[in-house]
PDB file of N, CA and C in Angstrom:
ATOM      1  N   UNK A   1     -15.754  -6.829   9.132  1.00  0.00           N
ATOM      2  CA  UNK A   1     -15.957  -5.422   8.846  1.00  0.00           C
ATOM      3  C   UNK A   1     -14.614  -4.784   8.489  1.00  0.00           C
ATOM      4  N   UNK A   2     -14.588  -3.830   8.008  1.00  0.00           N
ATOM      5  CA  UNK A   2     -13.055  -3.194   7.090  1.00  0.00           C
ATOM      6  C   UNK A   2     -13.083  -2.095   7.589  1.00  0.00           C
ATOM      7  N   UNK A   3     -11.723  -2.178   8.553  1.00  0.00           N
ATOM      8  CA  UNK A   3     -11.194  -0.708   9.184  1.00  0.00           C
ATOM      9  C   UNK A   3     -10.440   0.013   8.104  1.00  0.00           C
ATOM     10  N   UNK A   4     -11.427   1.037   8.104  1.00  0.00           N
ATOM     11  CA  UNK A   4     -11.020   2.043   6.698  1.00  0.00           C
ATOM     12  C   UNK A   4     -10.190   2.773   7.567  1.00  0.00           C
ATOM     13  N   UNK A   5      -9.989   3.203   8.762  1.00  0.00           N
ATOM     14  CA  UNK A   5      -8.697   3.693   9.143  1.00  0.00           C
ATOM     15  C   UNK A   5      -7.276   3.326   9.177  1.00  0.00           C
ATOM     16  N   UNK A   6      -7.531   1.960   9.567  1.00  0.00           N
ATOM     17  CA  UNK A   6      -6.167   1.123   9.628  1.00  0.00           C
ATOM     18  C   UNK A   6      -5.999   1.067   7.818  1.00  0.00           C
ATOM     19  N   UNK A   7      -6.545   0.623   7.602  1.00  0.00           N
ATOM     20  CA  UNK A   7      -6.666   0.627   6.032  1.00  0.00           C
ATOM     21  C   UNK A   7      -6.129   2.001   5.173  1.00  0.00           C
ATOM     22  N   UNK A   8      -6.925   3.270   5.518  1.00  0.00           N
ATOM     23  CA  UNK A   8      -5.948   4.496   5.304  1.00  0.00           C
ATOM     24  C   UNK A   8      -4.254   4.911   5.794  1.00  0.00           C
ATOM     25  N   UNK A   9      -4.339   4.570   6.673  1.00  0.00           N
ATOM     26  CA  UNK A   9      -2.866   4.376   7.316  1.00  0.00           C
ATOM     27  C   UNK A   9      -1.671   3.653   6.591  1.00  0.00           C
ATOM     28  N   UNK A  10      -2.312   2.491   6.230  1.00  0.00           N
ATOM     29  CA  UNK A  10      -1.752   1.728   5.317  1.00  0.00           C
ATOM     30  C   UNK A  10      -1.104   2.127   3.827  1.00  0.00           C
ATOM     31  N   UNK A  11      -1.882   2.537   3.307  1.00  0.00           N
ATOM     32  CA  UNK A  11      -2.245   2.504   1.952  1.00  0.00           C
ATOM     33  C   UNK A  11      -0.853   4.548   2.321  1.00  0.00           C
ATOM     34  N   UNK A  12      -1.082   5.254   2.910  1.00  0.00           N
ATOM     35  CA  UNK A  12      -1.086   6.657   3.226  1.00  0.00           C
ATOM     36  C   UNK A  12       0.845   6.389   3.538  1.00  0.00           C
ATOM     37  N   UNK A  13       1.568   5.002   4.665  1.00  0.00           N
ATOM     38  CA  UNK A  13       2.339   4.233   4.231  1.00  0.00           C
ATOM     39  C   UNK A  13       3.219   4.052   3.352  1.00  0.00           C
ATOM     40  N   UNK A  14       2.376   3.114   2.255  1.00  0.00           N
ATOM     41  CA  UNK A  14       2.957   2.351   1.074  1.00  0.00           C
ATOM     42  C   UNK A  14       3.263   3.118   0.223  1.00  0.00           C
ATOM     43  N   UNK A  15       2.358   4.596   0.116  1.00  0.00           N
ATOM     44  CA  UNK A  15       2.154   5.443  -0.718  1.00  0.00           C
ATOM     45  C   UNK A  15       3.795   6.337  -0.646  1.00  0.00           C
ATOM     46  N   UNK A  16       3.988   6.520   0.537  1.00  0.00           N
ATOM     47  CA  UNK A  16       5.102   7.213   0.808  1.00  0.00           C
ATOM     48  C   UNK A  16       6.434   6.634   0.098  1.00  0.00           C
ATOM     49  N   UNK A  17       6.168   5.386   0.828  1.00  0.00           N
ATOM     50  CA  UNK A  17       7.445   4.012   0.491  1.00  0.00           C
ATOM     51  C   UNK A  17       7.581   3.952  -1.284  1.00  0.00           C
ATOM     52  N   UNK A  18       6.509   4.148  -1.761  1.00  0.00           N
ATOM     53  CA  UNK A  18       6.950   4.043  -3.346  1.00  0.00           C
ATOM     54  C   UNK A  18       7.640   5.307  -3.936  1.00  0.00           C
ATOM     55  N   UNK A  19       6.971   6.337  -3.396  1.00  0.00           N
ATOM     56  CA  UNK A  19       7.324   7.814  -4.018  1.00  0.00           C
ATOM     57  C   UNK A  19       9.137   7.285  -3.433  1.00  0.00           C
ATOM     58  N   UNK A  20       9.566   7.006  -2.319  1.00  0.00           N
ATOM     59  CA  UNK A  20      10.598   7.277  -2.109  1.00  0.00           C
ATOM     60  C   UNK A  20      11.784   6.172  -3.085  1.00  0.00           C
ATOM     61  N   UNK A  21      10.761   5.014  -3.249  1.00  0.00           N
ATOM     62  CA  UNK A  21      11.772   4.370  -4.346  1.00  0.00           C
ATOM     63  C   UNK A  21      12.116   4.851  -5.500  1.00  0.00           C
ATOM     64  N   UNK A  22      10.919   5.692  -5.736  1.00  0.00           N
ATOM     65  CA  UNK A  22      10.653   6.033  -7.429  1.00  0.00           C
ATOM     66  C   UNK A  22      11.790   7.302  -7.305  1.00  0.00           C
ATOM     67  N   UNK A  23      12.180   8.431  -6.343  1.00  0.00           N
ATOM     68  CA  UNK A  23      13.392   9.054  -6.152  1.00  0.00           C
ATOM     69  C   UNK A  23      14.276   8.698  -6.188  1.00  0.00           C
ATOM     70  N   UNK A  24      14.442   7.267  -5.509  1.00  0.00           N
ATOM     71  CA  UNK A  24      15.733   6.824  -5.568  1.00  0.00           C
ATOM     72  C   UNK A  24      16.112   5.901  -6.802  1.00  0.00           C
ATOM     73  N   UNK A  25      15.211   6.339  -7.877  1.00  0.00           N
ATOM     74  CA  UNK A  25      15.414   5.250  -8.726  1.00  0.00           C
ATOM     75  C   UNK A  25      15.449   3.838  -8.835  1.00  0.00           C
ATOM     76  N   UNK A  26      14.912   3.100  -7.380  1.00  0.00           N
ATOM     77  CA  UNK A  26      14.932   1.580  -7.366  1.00  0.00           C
ATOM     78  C   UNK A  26      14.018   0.980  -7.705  1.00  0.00           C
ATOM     79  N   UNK A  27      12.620   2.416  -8.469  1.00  0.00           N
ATOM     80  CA  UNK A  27      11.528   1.204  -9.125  1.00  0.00           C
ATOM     81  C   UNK A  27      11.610   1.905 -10.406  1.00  0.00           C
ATOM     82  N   UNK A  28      11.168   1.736 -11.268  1.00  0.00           N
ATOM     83  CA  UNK A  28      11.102   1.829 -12.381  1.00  0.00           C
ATOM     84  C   UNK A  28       9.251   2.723 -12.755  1.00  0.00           C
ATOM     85  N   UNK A  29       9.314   3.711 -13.491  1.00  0.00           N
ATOM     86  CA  UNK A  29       7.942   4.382 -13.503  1.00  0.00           C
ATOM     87  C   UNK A  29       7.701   4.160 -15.756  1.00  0.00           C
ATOM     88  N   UNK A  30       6.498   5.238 -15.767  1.00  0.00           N
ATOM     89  CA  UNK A  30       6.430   5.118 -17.102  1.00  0.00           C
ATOM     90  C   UNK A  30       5.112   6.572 -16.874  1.00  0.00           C
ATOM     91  N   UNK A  31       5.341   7.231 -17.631  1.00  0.00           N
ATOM     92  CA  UNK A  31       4.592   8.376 -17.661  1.00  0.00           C
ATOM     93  C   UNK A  31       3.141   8.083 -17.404  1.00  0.00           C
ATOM     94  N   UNK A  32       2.703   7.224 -17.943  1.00  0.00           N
ATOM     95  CA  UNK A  32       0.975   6.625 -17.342  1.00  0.00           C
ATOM     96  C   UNK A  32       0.963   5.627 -16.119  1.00  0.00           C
ATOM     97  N   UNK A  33       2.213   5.901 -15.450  1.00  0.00           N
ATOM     98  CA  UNK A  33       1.885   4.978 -13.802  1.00  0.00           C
ATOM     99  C   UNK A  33       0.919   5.559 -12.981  1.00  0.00           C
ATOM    100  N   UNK A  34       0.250   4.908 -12.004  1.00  0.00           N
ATOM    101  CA  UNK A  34      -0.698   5.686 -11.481  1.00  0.00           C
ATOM    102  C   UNK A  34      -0.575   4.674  -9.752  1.00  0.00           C
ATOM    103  N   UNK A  35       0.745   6.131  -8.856  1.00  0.00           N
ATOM    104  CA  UNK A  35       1.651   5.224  -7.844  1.00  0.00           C
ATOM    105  C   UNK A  35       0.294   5.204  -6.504  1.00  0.00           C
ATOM    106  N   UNK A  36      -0.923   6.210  -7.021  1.00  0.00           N
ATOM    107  CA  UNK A  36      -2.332   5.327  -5.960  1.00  0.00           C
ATOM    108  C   UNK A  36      -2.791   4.060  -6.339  1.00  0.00           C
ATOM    109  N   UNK A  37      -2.898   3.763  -7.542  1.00  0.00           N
ATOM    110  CA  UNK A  37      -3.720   2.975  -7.885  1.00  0.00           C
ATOM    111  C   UNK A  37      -2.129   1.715  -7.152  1.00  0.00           C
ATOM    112  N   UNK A  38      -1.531   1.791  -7.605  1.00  0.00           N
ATOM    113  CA  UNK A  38       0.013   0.420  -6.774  1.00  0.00           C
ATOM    114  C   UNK A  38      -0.188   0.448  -5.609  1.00  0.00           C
ATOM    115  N   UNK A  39      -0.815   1.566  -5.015  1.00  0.00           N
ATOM    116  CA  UNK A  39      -0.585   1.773  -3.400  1.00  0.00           C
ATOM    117  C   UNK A  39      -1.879   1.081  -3.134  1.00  0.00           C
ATOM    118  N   UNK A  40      -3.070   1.538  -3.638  1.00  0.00           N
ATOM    119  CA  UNK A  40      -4.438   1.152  -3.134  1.00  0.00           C
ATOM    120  C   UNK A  40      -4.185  -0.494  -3.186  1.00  0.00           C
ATOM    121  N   UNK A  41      -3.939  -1.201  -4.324  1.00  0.00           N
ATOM    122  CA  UNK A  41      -3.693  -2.698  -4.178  1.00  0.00           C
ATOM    123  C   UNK A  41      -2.923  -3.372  -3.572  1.00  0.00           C
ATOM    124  N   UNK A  42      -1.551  -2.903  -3.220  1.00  0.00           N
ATOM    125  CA  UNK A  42      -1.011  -2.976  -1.872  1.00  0.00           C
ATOM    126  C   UNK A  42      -1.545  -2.939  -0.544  1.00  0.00           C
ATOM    127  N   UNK A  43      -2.014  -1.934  -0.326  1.00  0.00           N
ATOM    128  CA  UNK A  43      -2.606  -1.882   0.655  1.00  0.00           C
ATOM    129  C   UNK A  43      -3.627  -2.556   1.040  1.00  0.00           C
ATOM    130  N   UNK A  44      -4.256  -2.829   0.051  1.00  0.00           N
ATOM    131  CA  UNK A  44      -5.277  -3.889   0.507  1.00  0.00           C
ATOM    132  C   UNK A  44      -4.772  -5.083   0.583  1.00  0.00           C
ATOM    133  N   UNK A  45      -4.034  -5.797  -0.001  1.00  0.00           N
ATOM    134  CA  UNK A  45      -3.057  -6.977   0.736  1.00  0.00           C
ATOM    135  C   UNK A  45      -2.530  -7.302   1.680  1.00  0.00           C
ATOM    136  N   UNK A  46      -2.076  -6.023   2.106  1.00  0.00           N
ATOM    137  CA  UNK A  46      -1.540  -5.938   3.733  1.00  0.00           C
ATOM    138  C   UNK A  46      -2.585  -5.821   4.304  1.00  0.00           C
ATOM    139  N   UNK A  47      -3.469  -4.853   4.248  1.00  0.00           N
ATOM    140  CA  UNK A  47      -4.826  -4.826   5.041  1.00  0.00           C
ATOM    141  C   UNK A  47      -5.204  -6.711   5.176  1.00  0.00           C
ATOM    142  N   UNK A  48      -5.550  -7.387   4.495  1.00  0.00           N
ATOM    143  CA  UNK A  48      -6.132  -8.629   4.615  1.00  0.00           C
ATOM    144  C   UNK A  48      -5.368  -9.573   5.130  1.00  0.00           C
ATOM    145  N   UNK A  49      -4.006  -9.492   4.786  1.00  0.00           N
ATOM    146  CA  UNK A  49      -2.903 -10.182   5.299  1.00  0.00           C
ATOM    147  C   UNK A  49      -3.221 -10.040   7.025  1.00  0.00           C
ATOM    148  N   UNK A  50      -2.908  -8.752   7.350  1.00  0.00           N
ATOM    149  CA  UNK A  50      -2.901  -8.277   8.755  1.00  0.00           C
ATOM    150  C   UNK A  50      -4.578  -8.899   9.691  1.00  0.00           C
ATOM    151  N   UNK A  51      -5.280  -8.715   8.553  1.00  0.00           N
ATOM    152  CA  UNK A  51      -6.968  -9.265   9.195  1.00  0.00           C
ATOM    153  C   UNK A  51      -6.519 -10.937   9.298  1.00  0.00           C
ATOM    154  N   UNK A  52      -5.968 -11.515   8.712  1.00  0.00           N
ATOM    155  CA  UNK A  52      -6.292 -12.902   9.023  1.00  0.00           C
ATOM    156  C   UNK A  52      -4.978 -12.834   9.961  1.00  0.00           C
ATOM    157  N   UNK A  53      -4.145 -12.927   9.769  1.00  0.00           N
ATOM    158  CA  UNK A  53      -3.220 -13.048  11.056  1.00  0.00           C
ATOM    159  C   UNK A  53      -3.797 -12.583  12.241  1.00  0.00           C
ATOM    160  N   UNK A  54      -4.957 -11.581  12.261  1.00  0.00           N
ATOM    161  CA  UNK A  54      -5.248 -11.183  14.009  1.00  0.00           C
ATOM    162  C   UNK A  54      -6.371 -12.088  14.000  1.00  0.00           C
ATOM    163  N   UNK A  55      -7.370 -13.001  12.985  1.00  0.00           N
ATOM    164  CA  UNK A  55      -8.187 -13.637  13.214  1.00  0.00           C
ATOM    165  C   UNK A  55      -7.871 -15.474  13.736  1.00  0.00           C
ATOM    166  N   UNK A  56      -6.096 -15.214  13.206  1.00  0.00           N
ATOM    167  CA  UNK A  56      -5.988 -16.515  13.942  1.00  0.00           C
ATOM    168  C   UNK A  56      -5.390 -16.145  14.915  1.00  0.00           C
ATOM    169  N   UNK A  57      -4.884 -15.332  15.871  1.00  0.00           N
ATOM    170  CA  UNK A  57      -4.604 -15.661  17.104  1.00  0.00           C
ATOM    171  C   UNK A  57      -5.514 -15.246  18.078  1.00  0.00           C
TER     172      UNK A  57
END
């Protein structure tokens, strides 16, 4: 089942972490970036990452 909270948290996160690169100039943007749509797929990586690591211990 998919904790859409932990999952919001996440994503709410990553979301932050990019805006702050994209200030500091350490990522690179382009006028049609779209920094939810980077965050939402991120986040779901970590989300699944994090699900199987707690399903193996």
């Amino acid at each position: 089942m998919i904790n859409y909270i932990m999952l919001y948290k996440i994503r709410k996160k990553v979301k932050k972490i990019l805006k702050e690169k994209i200030f500091e100039e350490e990522l690179a943007t382009t006028p049609t970036s779209c920094i939810g749509c980077v965050a939402d797929d991120i986040s779901w990586e970590i989300y699944y990452l994090l699900k199987e690591k707690n399903e193996k211990d």
